[in-house]
C-alpha atoms as a PDB file:
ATOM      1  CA  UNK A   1      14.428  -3.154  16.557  1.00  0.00           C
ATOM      2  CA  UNK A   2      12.099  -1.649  19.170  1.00  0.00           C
ATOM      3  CA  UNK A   3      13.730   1.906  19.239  1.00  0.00           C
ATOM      4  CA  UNK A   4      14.506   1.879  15.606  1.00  0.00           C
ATOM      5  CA  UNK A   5      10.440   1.304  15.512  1.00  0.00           C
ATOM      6  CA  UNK A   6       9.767   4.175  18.114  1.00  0.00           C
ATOM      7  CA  UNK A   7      12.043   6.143  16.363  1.00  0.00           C
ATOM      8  CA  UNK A   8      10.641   5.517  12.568  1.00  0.00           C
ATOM      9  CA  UNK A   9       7.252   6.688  13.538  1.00  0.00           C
ATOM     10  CA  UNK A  10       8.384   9.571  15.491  1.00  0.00           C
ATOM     11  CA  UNK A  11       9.895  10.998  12.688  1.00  0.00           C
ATOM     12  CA  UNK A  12       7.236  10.227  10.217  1.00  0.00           C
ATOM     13  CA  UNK A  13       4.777  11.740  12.504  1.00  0.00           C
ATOM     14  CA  UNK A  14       7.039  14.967  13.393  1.00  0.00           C
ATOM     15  CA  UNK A  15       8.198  15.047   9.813  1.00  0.00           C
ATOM     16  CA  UNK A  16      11.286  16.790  10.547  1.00  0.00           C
ATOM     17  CA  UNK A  17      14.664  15.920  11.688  1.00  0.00           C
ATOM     18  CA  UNK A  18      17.883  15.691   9.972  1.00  0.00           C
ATOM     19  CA  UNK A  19      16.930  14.248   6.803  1.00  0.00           C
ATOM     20  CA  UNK A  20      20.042  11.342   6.108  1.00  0.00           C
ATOM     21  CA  UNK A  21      19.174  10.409  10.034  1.00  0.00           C
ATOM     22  CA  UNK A  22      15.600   9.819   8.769  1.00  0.00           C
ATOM     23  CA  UNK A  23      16.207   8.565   5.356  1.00  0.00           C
ATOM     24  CA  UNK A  24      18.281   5.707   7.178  1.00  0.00           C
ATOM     25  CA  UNK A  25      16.001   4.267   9.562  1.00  0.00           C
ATOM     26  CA  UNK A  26      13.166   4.250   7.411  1.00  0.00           C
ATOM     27  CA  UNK A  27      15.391   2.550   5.040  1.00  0.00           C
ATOM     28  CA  UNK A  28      16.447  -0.255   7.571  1.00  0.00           C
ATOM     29  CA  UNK A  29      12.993  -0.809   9.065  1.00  0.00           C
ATOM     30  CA  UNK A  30      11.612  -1.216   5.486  1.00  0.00           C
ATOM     31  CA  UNK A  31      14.292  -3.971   4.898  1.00  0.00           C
ATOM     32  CA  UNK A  32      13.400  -5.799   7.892  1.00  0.00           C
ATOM     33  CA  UNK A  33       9.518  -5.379   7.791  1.00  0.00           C
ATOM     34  CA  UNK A  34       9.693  -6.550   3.867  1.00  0.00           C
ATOM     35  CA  UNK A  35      12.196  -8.982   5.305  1.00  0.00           C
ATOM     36  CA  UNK A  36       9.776 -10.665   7.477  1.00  0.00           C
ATOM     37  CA  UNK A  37       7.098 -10.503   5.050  1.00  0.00           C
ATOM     38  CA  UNK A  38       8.955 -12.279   2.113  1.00  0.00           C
ATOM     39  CA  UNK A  39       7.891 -16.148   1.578  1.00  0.00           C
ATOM     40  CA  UNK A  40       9.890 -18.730   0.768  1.00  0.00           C
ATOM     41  CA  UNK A  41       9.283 -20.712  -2.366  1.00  0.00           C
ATOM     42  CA  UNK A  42       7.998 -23.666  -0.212  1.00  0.00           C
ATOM     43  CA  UNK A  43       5.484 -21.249   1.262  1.00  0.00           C
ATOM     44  CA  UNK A  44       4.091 -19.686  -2.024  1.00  0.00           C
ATOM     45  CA  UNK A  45       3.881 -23.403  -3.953  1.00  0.00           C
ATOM     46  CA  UNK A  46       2.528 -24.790  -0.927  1.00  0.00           C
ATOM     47  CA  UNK A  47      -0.639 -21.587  -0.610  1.00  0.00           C
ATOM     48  CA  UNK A  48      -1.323 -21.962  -4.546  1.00  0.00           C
ATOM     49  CA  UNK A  49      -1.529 -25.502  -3.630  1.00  0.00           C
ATOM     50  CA  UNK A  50      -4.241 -25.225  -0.660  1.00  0.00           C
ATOM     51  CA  UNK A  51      -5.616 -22.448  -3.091  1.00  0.00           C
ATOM     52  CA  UNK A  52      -6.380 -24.899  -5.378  1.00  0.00           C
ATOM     53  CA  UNK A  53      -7.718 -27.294  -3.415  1.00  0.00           C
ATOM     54  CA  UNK A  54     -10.221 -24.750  -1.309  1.00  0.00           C
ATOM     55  CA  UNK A  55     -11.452 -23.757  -4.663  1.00  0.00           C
ATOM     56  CA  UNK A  56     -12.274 -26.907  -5.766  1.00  0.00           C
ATOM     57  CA  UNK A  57     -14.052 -28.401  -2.019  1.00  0.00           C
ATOM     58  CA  UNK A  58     -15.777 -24.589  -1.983  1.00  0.00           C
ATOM     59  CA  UNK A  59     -16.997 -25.290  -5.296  1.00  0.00           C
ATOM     60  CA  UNK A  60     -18.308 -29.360  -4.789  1.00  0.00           C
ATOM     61  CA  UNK A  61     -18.337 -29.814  -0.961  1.00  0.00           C
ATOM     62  CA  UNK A  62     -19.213 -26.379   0.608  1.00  0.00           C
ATOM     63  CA  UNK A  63     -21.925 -24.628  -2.098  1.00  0.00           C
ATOM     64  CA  UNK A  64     -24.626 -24.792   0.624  1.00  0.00           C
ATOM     65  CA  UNK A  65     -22.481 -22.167   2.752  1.00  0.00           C
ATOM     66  CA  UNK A  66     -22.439 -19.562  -0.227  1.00  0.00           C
ATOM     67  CA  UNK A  67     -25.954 -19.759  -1.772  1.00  0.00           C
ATOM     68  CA  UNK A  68     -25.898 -18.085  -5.357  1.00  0.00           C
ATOM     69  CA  UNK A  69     -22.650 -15.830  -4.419  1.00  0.00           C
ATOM     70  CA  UNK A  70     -19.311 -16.485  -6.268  1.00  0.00           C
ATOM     71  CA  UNK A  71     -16.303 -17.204  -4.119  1.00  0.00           C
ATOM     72  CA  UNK A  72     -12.680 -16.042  -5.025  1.00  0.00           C
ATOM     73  CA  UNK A  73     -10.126 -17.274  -2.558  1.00  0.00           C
ATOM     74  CA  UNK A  74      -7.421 -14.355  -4.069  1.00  0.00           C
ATOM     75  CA  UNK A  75      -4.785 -15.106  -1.724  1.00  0.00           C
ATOM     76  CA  UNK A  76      -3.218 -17.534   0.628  1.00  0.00           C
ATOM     77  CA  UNK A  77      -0.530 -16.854   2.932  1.00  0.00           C
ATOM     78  CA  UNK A  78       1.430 -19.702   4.855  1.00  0.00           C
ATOM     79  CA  UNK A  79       3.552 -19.600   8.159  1.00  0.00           C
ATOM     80  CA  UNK A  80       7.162 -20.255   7.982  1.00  0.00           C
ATOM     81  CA  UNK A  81       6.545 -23.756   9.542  1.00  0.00           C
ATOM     82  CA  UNK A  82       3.571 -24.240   7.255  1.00  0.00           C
ATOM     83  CA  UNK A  83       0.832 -24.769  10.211  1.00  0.00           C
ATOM     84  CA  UNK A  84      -0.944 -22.041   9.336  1.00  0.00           C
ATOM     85  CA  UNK A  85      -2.987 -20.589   6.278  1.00  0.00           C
ATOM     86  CA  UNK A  86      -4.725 -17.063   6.049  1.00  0.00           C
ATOM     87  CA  UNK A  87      -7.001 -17.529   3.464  1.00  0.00           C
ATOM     88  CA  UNK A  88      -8.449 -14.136   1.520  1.00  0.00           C
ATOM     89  CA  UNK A  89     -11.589 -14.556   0.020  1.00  0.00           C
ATOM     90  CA  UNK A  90     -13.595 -11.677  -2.030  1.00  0.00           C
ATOM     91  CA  UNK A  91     -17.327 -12.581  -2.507  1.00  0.00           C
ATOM     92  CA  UNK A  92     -19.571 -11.639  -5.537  1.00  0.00           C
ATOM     93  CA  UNK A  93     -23.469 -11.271  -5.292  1.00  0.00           C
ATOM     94  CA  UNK A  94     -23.405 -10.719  -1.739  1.00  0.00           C
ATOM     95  CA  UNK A  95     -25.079  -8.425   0.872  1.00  0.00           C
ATOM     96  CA  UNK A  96     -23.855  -9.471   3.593  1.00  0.00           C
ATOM     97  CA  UNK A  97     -20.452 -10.867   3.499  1.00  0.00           C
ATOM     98  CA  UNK A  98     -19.804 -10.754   6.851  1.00  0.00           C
ATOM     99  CA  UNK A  99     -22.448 -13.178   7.551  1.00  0.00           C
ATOM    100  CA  UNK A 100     -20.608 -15.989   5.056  1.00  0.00           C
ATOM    101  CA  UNK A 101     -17.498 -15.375   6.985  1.00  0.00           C
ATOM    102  CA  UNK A 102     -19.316 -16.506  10.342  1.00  0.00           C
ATOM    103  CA  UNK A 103     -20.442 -19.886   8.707  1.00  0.00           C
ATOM    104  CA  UNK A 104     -16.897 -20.351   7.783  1.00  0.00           C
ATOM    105  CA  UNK A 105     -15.612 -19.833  10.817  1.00  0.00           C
ATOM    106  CA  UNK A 106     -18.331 -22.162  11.978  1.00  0.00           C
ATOM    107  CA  UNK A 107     -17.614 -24.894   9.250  1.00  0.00           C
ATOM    108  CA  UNK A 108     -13.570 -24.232   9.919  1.00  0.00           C
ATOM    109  CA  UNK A 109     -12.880 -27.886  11.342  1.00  0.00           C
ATOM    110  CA  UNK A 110     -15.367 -29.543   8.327  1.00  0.00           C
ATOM    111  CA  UNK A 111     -13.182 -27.488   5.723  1.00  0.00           C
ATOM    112  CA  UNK A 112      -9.565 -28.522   7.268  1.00  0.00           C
ATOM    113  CA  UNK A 113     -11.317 -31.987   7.286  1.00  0.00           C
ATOM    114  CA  UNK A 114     -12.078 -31.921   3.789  1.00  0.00           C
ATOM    115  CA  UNK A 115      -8.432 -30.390   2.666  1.00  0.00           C
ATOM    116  CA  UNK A 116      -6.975 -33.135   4.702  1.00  0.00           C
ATOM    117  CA  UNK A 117      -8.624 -35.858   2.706  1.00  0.00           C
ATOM    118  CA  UNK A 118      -7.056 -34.401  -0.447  1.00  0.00           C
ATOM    119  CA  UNK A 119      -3.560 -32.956   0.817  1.00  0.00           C
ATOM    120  CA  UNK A 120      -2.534 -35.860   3.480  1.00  0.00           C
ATOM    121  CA  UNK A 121      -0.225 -37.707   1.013  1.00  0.00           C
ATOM    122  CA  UNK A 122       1.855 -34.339   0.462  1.00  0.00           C
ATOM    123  CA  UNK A 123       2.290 -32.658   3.626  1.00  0.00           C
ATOM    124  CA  UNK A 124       3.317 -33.313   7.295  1.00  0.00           C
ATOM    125  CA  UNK A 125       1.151 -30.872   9.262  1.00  0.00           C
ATOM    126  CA  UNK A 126      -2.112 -29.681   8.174  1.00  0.00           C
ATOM    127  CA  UNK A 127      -2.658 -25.962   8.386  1.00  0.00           C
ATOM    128  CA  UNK A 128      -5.253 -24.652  10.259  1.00  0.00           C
ATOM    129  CA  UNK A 129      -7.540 -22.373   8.139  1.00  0.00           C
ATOM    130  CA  UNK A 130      -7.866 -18.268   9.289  1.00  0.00           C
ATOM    131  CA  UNK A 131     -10.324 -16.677   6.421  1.00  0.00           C
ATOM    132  CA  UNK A 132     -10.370 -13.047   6.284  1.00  0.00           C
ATOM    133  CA  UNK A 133     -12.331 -10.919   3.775  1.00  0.00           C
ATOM    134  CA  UNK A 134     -10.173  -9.181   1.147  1.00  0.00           C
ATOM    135  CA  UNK A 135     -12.393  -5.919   0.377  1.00  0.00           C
ATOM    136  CA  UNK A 136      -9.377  -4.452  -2.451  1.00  0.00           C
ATOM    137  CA  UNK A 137     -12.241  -4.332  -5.092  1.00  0.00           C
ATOM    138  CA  UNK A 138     -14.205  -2.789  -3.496  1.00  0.00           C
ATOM    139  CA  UNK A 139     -11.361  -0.291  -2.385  1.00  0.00           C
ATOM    140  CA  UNK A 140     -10.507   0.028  -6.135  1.00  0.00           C
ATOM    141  CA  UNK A 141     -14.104   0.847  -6.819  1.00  0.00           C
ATOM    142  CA  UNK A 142     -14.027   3.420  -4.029  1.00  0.00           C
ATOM    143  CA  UNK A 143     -10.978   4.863  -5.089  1.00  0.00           C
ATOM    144  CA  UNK A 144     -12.483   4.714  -9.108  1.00  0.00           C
ATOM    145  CA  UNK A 145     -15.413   6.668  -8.066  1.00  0.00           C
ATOM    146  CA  UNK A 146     -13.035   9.132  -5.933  1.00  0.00           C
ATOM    147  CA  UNK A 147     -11.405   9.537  -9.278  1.00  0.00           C
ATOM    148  CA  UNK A 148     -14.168  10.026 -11.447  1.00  0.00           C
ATOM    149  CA  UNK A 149     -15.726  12.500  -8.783  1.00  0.00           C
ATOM    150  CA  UNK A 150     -13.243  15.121  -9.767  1.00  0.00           C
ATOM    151  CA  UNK A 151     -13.695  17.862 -11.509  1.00  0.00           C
ATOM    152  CA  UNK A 152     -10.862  19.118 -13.613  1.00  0.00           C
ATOM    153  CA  UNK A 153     -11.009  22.408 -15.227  1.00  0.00           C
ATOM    154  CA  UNK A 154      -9.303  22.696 -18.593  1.00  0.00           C
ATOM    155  CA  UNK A 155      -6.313  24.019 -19.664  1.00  0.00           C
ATOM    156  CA  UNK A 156      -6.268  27.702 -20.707  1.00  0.00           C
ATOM    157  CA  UNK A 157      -5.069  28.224 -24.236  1.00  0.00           C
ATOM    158  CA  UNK A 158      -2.947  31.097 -23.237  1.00  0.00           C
ATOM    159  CA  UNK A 159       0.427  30.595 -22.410  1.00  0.00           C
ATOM    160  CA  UNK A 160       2.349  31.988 -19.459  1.00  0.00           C
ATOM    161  CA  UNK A 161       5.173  34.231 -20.596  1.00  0.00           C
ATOM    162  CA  UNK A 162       7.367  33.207 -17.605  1.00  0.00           C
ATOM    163  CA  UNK A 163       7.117  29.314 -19.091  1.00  0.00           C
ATOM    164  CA  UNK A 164       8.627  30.562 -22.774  1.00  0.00           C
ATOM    165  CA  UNK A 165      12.531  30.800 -23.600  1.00  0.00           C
END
């Protein structure tokens, strides 16, 4: 896996190389990266589960550690063994998102605590939380205004000779 690795970024760097050679290993490392990505369906009922829940003790339990901003916990990803969630919250009405994150990681144990209380019955292991901030709006936005930033000029009326039958 290692070489195949060295070897799939060599080429896409150098861009060259016979092309089936290429073609091949960046065919087989996609299989196994996506392969190793993939969740199980125990995984991805088990995250819209502790979704669910973090919504709900963010909303009640924890509105002191968001002020007036509006929390979205868009994804949840779970280990294979289920001991641990990443947790990808986007945050609306706030400056300074960063600083939020830092009082969750602060409140971390106080959070598990509280989605223990609720999700003890159903599970074995209680996942330990890992928040990260999901910024794809705002790399939507960016990419909107990129858009929106160009300037087309418009088609002539003429027609190229070379283009007609």
């Amino acid at each position: 896996m290692n070489e195949e690795f060295e070897t799939y970024f060599f080429l896409k760097r150098l861009n060259y190389g016979d092309s089936n050679y290429y073609g091949e290993i960046c065919e087989n490392f996609e299989k196994k990266r996506i392969g190793a990505i993939m969740e199980s369906k125990r995984q991805q009922k088990f995250g819209r589960q502790i979704q669910k829940d973090l919504s709900e003790i963010f909303q009640k339990e924890f509105k002191e550690v968001f002020g007036g901003a509006m929390v979205t916990i868009t994804d949840v990803k779970i280990s294979p063994d289920l001991s641990l969630a990443r947790c990808y919250l986007s945050f609306l009405l706030v400056e300074q998102p960063n600083e939020i994150m830092k009082e969750l990681e602060f409140k971390n144990k106080a959070i598990r605590n509280a989605l223990a209380n609720r999700i003890r019955k159903q599970v074995r292991i209680i996942p330990n939380l890992a928040f990260f901030l999901d910024d794809t709006a705002a790399y939507a936005a960016k990419i909107e205004a990129l858009f929106d930033g160009l300037v087309i000029p418009p088609a002539s009326d003429e027609i190229d000779s070379n283009y007609i039958d």
